[in-house]
C-alpha atoms as a PDB file:
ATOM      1  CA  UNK A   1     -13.319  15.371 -26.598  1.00  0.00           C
ATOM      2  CA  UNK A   2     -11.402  14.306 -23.271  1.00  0.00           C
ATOM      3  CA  UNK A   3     -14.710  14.262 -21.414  1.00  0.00           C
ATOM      4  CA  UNK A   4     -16.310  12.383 -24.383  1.00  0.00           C
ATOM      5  CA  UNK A   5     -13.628   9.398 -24.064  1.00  0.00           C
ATOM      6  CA  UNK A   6     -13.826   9.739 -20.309  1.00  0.00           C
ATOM      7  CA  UNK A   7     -17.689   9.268 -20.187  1.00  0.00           C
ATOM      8  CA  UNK A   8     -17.586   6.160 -22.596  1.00  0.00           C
ATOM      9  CA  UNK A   9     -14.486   4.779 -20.563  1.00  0.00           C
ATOM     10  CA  UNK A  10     -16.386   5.254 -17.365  1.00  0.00           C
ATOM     11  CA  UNK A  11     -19.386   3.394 -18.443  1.00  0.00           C
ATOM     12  CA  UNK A  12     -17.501   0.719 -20.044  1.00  0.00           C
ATOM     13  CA  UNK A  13     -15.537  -0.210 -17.229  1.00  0.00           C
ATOM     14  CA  UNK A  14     -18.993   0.492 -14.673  1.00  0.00           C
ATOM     15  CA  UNK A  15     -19.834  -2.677 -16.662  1.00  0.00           C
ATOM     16  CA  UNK A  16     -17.122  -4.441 -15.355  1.00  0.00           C
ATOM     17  CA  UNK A  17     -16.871  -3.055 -11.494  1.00  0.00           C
ATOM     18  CA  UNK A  18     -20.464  -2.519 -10.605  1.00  0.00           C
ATOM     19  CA  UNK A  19     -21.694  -6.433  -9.908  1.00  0.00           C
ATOM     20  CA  UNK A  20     -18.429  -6.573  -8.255  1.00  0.00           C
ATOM     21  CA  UNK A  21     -19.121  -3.614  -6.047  1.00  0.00           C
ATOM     22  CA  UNK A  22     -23.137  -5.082  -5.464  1.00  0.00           C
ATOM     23  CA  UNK A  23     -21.972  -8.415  -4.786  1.00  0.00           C
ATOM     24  CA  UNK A  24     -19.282  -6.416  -2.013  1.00  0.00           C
ATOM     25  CA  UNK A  25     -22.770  -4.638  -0.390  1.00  0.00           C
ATOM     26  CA  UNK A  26     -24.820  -7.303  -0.586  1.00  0.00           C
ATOM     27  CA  UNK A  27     -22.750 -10.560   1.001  1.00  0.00           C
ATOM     28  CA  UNK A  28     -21.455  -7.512   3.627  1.00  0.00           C
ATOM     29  CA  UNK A  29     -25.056  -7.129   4.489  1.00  0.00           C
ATOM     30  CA  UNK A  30     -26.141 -11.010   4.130  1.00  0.00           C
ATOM     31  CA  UNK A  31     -22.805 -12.311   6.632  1.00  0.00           C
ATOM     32  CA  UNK A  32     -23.861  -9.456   9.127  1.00  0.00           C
ATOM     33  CA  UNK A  33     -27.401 -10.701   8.990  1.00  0.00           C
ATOM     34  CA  UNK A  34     -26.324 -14.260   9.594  1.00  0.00           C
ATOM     35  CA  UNK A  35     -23.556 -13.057  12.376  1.00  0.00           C
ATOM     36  CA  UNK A  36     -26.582 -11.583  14.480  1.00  0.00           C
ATOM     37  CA  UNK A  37     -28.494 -14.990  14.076  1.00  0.00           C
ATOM     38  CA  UNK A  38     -25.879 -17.385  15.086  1.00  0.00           C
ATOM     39  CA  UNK A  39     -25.183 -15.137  18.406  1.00  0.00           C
ATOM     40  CA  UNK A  40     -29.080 -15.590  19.665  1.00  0.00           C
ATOM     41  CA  UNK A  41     -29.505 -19.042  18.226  1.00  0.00           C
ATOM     42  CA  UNK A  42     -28.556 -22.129  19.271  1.00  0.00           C
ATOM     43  CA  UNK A  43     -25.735 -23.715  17.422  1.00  0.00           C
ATOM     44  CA  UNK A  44     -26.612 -25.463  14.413  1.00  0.00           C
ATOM     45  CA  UNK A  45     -24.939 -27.591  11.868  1.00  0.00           C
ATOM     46  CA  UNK A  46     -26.771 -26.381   8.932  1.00  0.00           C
ATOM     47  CA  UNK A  47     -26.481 -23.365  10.197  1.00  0.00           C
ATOM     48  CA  UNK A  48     -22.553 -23.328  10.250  1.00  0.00           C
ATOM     49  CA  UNK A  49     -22.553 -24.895   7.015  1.00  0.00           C
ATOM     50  CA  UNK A  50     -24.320 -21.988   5.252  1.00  0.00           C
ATOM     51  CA  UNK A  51     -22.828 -18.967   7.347  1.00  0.00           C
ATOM     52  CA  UNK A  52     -19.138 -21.039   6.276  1.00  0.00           C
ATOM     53  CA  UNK A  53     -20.789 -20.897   2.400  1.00  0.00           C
ATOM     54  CA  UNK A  54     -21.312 -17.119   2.482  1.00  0.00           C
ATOM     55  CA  UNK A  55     -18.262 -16.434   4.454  1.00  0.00           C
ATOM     56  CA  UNK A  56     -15.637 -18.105   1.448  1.00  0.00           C
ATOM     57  CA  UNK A  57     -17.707 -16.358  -1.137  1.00  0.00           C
ATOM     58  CA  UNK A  58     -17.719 -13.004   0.237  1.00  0.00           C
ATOM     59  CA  UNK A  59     -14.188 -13.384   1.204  1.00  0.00           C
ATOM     60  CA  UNK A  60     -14.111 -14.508  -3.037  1.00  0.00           C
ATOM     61  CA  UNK A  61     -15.662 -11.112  -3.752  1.00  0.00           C
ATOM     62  CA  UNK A  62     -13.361  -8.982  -1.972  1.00  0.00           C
ATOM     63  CA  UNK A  63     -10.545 -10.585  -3.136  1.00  0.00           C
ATOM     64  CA  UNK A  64     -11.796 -10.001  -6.461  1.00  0.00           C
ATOM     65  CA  UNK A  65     -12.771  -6.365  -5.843  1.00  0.00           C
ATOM     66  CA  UNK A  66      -8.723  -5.954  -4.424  1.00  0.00           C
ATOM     67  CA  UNK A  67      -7.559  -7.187  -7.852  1.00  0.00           C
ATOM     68  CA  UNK A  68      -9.765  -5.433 -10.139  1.00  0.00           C
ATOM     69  CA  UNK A  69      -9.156  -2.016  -8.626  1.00  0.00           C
ATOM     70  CA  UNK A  70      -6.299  -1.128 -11.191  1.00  0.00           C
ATOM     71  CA  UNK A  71      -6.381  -4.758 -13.316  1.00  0.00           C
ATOM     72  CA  UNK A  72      -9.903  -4.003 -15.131  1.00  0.00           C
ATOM     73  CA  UNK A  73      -8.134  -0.394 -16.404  1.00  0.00           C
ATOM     74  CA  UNK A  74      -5.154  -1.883 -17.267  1.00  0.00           C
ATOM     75  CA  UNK A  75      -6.698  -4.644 -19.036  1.00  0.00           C
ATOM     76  CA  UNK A  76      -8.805  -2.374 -20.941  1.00  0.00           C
ATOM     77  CA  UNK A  77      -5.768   0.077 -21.542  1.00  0.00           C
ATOM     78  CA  UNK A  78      -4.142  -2.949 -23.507  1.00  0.00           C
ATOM     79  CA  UNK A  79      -7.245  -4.043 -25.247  1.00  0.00           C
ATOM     80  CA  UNK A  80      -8.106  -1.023 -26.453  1.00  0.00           C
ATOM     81  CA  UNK A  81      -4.996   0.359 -27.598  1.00  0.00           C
ATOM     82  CA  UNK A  82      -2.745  -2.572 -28.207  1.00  0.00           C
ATOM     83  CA  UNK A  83      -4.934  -5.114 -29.846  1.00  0.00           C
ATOM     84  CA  UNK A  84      -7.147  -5.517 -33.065  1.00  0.00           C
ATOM     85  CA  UNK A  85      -9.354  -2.929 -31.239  1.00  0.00           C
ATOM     86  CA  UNK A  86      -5.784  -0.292 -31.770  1.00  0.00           C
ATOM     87  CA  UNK A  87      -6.922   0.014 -35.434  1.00  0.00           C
ATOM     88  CA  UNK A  88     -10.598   1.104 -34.061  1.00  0.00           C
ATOM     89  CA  UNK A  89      -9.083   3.830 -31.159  1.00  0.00           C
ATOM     90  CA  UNK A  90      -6.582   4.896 -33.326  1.00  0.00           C
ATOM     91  CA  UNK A  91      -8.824   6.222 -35.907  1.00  0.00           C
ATOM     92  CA  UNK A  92     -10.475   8.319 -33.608  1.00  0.00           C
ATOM     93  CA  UNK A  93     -10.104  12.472 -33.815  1.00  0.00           C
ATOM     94  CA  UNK A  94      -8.292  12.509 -30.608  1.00  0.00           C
ATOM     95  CA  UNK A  95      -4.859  12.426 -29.578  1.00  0.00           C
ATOM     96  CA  UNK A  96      -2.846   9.624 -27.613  1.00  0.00           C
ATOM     97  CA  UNK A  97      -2.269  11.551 -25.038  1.00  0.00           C
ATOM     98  CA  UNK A  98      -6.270  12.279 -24.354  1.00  0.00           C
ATOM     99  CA  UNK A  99      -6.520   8.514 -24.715  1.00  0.00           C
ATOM    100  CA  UNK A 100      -4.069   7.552 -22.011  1.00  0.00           C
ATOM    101  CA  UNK A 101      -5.638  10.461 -19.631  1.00  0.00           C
ATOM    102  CA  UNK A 102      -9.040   9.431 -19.775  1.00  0.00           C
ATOM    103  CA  UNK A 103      -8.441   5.463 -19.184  1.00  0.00           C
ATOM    104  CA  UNK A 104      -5.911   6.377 -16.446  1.00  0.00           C
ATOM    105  CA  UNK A 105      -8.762   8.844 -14.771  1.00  0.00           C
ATOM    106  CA  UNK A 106     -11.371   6.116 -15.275  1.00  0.00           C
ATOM    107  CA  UNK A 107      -8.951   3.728 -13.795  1.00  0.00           C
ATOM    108  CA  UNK A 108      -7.696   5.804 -10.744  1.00  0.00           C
ATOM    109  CA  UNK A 109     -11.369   7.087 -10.186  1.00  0.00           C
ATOM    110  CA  UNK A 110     -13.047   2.965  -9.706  1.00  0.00           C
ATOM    111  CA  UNK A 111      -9.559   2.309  -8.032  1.00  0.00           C
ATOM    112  CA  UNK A 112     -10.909   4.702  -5.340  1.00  0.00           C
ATOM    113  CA  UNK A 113     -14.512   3.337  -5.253  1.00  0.00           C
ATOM    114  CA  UNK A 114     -12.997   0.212  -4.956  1.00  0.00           C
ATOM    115  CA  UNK A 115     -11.466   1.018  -1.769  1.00  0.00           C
ATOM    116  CA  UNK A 116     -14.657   2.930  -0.395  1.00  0.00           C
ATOM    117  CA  UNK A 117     -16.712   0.229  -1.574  1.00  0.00           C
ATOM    118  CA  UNK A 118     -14.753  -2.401   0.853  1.00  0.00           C
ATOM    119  CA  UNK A 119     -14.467   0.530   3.964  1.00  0.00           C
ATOM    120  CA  UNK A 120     -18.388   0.161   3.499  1.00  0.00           C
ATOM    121  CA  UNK A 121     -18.657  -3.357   3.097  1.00  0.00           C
ATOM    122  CA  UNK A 122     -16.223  -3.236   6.794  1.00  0.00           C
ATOM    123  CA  UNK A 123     -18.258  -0.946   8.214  1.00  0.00           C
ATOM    124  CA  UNK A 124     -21.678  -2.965   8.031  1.00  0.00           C
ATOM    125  CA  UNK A 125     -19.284  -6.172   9.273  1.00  0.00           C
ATOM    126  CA  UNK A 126     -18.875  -4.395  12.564  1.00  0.00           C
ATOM    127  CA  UNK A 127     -21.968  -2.636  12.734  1.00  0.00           C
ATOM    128  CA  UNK A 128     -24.146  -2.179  15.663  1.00  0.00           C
ATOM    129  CA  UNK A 129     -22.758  -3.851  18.884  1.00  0.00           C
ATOM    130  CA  UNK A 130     -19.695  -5.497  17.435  1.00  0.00           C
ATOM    131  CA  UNK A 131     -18.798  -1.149  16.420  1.00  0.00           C
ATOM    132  CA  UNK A 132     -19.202  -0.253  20.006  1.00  0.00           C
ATOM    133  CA  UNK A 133     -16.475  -2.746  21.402  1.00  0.00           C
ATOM    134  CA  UNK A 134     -14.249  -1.623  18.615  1.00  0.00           C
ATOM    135  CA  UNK A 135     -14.738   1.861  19.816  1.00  0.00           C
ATOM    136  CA  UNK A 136     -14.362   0.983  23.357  1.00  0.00           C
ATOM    137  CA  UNK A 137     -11.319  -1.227  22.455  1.00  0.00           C
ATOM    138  CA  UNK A 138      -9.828   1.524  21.393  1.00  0.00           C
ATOM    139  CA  UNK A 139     -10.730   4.745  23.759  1.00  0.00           C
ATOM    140  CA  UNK A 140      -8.962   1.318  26.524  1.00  0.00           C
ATOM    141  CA  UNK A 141      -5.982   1.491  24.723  1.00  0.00           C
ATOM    142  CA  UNK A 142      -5.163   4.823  24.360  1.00  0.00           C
ATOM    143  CA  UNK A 143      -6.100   5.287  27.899  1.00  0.00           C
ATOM    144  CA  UNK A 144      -9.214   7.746  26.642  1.00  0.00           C
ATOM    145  CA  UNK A 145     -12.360   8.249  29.130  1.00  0.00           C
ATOM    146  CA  UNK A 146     -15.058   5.971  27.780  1.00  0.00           C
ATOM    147  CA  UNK A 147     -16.861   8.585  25.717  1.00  0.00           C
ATOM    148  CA  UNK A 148     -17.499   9.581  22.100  1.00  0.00           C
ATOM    149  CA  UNK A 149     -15.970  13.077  22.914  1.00  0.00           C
ATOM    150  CA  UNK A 150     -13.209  12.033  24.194  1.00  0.00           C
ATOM    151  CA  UNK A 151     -11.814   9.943  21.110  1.00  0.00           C
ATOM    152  CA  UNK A 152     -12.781  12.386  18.891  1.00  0.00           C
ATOM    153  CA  UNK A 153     -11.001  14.836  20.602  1.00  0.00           C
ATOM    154  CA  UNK A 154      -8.285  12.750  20.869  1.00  0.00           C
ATOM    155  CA  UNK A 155      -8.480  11.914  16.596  1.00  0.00           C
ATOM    156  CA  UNK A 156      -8.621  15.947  16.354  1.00  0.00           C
ATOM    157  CA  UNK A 157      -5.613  16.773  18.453  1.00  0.00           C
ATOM    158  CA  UNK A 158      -3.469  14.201  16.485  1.00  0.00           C
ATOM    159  CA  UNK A 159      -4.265  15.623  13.239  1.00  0.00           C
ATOM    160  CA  UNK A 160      -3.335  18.923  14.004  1.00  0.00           C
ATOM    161  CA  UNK A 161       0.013  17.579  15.323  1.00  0.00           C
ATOM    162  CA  UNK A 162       0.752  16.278  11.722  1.00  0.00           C
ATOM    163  CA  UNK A 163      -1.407  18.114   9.163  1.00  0.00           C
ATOM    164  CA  UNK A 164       1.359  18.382   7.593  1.00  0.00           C
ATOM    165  CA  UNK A 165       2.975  14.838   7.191  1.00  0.00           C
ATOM    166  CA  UNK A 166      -1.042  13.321   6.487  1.00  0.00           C
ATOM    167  CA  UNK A 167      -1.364  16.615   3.569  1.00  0.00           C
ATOM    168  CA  UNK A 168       1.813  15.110   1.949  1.00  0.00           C
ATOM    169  CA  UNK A 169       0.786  11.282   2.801  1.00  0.00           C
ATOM    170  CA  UNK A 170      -2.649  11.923   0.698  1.00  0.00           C
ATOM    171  CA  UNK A 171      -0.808  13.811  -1.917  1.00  0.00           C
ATOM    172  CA  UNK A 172       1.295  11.008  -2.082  1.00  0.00           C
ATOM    173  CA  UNK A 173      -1.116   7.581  -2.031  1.00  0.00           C
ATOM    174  CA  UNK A 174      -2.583   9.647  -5.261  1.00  0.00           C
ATOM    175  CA  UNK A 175      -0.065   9.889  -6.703  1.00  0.00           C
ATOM    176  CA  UNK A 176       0.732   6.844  -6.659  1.00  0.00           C
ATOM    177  CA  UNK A 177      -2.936   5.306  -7.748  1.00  0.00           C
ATOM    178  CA  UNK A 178      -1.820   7.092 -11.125  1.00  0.00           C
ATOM    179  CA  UNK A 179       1.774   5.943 -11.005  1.00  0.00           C
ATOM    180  CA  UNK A 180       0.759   2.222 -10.219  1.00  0.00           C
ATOM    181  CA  UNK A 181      -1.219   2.096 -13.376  1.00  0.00           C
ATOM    182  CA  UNK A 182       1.228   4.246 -15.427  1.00  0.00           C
ATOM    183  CA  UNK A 183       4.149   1.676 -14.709  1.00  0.00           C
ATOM    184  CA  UNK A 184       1.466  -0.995 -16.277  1.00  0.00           C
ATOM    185  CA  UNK A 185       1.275   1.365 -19.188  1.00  0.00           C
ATOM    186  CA  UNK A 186       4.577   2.039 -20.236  1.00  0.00           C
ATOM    187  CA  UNK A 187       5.719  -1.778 -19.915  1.00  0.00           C
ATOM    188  CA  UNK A 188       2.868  -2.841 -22.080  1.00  0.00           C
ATOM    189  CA  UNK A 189       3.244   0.138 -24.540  1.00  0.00           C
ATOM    190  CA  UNK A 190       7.436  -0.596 -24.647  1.00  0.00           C
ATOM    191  CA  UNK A 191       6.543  -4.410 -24.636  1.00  0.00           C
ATOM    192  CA  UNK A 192       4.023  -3.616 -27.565  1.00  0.00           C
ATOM    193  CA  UNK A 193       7.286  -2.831 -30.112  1.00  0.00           C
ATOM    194  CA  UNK A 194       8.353  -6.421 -30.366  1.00  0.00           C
ATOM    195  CA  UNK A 195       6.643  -8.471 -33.435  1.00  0.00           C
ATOM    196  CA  UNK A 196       6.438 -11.941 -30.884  1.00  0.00           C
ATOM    197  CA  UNK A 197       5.059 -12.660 -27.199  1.00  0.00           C
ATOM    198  CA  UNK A 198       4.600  -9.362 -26.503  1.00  0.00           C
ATOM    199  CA  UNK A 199       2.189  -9.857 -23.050  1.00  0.00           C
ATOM    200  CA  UNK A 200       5.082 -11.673 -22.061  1.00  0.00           C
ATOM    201  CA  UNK A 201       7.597  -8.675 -22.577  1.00  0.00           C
ATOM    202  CA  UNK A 202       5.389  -6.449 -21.314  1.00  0.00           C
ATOM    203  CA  UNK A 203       5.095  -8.385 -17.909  1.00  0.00           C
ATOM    204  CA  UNK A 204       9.163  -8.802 -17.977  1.00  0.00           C
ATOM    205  CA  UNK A 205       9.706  -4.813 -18.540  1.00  0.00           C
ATOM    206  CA  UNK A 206       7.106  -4.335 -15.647  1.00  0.00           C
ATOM    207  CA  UNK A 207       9.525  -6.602 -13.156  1.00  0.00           C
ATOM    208  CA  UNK A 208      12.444  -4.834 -14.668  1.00  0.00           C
ATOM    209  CA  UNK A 209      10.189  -1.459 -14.125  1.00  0.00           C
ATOM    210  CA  UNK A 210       9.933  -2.564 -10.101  1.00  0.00           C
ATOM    211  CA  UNK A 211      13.527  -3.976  -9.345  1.00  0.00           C
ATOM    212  CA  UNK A 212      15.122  -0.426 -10.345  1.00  0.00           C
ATOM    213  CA  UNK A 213      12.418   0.997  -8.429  1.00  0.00           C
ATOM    214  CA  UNK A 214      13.417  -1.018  -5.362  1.00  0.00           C
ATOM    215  CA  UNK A 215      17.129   0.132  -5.925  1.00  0.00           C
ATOM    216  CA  UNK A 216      15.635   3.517  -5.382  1.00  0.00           C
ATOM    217  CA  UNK A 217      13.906   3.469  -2.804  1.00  0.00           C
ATOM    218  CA  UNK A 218      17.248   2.172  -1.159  1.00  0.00           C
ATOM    219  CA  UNK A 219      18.892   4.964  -2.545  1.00  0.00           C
ATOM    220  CA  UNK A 220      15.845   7.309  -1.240  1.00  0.00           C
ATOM    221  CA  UNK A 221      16.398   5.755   2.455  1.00  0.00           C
ATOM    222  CA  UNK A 222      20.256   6.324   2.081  1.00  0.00           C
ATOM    223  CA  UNK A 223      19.687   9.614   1.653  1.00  0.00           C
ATOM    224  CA  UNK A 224      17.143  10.612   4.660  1.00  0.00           C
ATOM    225  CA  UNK A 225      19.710   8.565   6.374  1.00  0.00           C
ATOM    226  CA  UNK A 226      22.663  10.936   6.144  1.00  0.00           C
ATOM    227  CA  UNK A 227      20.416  13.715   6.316  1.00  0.00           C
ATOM    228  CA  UNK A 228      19.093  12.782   9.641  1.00  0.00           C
ATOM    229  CA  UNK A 229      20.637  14.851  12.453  1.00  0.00           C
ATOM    230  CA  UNK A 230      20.111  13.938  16.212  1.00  0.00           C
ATOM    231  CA  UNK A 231      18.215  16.751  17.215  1.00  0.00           C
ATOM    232  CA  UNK A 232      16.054  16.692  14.090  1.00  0.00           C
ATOM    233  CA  UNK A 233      12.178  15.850  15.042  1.00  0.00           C
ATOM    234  CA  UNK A 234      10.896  12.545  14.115  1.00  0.00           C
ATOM    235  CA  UNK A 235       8.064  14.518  12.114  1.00  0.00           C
ATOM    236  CA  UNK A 236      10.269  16.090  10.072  1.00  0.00           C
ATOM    237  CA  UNK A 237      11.999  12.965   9.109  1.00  0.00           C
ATOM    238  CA  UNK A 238       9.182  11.706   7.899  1.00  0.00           C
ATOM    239  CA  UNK A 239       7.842  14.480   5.970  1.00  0.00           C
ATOM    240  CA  UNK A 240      11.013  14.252   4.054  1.00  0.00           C
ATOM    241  CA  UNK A 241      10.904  10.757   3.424  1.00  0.00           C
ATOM    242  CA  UNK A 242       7.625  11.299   1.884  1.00  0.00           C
ATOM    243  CA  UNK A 243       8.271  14.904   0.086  1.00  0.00           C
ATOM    244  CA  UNK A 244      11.049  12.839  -1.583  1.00  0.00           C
ATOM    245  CA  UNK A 245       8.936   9.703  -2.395  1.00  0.00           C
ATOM    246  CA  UNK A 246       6.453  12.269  -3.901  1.00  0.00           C
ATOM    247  CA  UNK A 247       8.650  13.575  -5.984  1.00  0.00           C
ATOM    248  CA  UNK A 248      10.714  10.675  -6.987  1.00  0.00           C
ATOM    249  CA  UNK A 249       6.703   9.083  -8.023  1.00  0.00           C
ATOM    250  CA  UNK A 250       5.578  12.185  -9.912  1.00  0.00           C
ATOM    251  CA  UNK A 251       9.171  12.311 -11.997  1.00  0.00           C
ATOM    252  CA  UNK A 252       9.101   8.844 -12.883  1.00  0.00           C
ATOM    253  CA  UNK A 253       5.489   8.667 -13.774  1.00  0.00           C
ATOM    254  CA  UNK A 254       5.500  11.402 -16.047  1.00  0.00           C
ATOM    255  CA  UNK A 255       8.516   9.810 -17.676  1.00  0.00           C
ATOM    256  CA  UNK A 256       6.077   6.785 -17.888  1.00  0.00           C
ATOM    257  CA  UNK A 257       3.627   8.899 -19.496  1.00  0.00           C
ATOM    258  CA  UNK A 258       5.496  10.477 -22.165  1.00  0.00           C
ATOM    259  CA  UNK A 259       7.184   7.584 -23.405  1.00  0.00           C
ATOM    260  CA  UNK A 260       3.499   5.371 -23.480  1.00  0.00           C
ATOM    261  CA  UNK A 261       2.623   8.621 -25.633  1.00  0.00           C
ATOM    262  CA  UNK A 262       5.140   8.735 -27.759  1.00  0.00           C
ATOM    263  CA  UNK A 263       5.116   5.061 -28.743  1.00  0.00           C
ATOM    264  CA  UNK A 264       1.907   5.387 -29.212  1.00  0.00           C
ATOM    265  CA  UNK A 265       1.387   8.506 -31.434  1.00  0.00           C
ATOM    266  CA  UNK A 266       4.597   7.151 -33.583  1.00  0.00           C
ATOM    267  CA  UNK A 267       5.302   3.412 -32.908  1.00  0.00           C
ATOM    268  CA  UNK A 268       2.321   1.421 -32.197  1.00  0.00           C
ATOM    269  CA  UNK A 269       3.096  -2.134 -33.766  1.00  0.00           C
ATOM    270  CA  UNK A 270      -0.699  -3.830 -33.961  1.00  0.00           C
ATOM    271  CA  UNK A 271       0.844  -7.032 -36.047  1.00  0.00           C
END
C-alpha cells in the first residue's frame, strides 16, 4: 500500500513540478541561444530588449523552481491531511504513518530533481566556450597545468584526502532534505489542534521550531569547541562537527515524525 500512495503522490505533485522543471530547460537553452547571438552580432536595441525579457523570466523560473523544491510537498502534506480533503485520506486502509512516508519521499525525491534540474539548466548557461574559461579559470587558480588530466587528477586526490568528511557531508544534506520538510510537518500537524487560525499557528510553532534549533547549534559549536585540542587535525574537527549535526538532525526529526503521527492517528481536528 506504501508504494500505492507513493505512486499517486508522485504523479500528483509531477503535475505541479514538471512545467516548472520544462520551463528551467527550455529558457536555459533559449538565454544560451541568445548569449551566442549577441557575442557575433552587432549590438542591437531590440536585441537587448528581448535577451533582458528572457533573462528576468528565466531568472522568475528558477526562483520559482528554488521555492517549490520542498513548498509544493508541504503544501500538499497540509491539503491533504489537514483540510476538508483529511476526511477523504483518512478513510483510506492505510496508516498515518504510511501517509507521512510517502508524501515526505515524494517530497525529498522532486526536492532532489529540483536541484539537478537547475545544475542542468547551469550547465547549458556555460556551455561550449564560456565552460572552457571556467575550466581554465580554475586549473589558473589552483596553479594546475592547463590540461583536463591534470584537474581531474587534482579533483581525485582531494577526495581521497576527505572521503570521509564528504561520506558524512552527503549523509548529512539528506538528512536534512527529510528533516527540512519534517519540521514543516510537525508545526502544521501541532498547529492543526487549535479550533481558530490554525495556518497561522502552524507558521508560529515552525519559528519557535527554528529559534531552539539555533540555540543548538550554539550549543553543538560549544561543544566541538572544548573538544578541540591543538594538535587535533582540522579534518577531524570537522568530521565531528558534522557526525554531531547528523545526529542531532536524525534525533530531532524522528521526534518530528512521531509526534505528526501520533496527532494524526489520534488527534486530527478537521473543524
Amino acid at each position: 500500500m506504501l508504494g500505492k500512495l507513493f505512486k499517486t503522490e508522485f504523479k500528483a505533485s509531477g503535475r505541479l513540478y514538471l512545467p516548472l522543471f520544462i520551463g528551467v530547460i527550455f529558457f536555459a537553452v533559449v538565454e544560451r541561444i541568445m548569449l551566442e547571438i549577441m557575442e557575433n552580432t552587432d549590438d542591437s536595441l531590440v536585441l537587448n530588449i528581448v535577451f533582458g525579457v528572457i533573462t528576468v523570466i528565466f531568472v522568475l523560473i528558477i526562483i520559482s523552481v528554488c521555492v517549490s523544491g520542498q513548498f509544493i510537498s508541504i503544501y500538499r502534506f497540509y491539503k491533504s491531511v489537514f483540510t476538508d480533503e483529511g476526511y477523504l485520506t483518512n478513510t483510506l486502509p492505510v496508516s498515518s504513518s504510511s501517509i507521512i512516508i510517502s508524501k515526505l519521499l515524494v517530497g525529498v525525491l522532486y526536492t532532489v530533481f529540483s536541484y539537478l534540474v537547475l545544475m542542468v539548466s547551469g550547465f547549458i548557461m556555460v556551455a561550449g566556450h564560456l565552460l572552457t574559461d571556467a575550466l581554465n579559470g580554475l586549473r589558473i587558480s589552483f596553479g594546475i597545468e592547463n590540461t583536463q588530466i591534470s584537474l581531474m587528477d587534482f579533483a581525485i586526490s582531494s577526495i581521497v584526502n576527505l572521503r570521509l568528511t564528504l561520506t558524512i557531508l552527503a549523509v548529512l544534506i539528506i538528512a536534512a532534505l527529510f528533516f527540512n520538510i519534517l519540521m514543516f510537518y510537525v508545526a502544521f500537524a501541532i498547529g492543526n489542534m487549535a479550533n481558530r487560525k490554525k495556518v497561522l499557528l502552524s507558521i508560529i510553532i515552525y519559528i519557535g521550531i527554528v529559534n531552539v534549533l539555533s540555540f543548538i547549534s550554539a550549543g553543538v559549536a560549544v561543544f566541538v569547541d572544548w573538544l578541540t585540542w591543538d594538535n587535533v587535525l582540522m579534518v577531524n574537527v570537522i568530521n565531528i562537527t558534522l557526525a554531531i549535526i547528523l545526529a542531532v538532525i536524525v534525533v530531532i526529526g524522528l521526534v518530528c515524525f512521531f509526534v505528526t503521527n501520533k496527532i494524526i492517528k489520534s488527534k486530527l481536528n478537521l473543524e
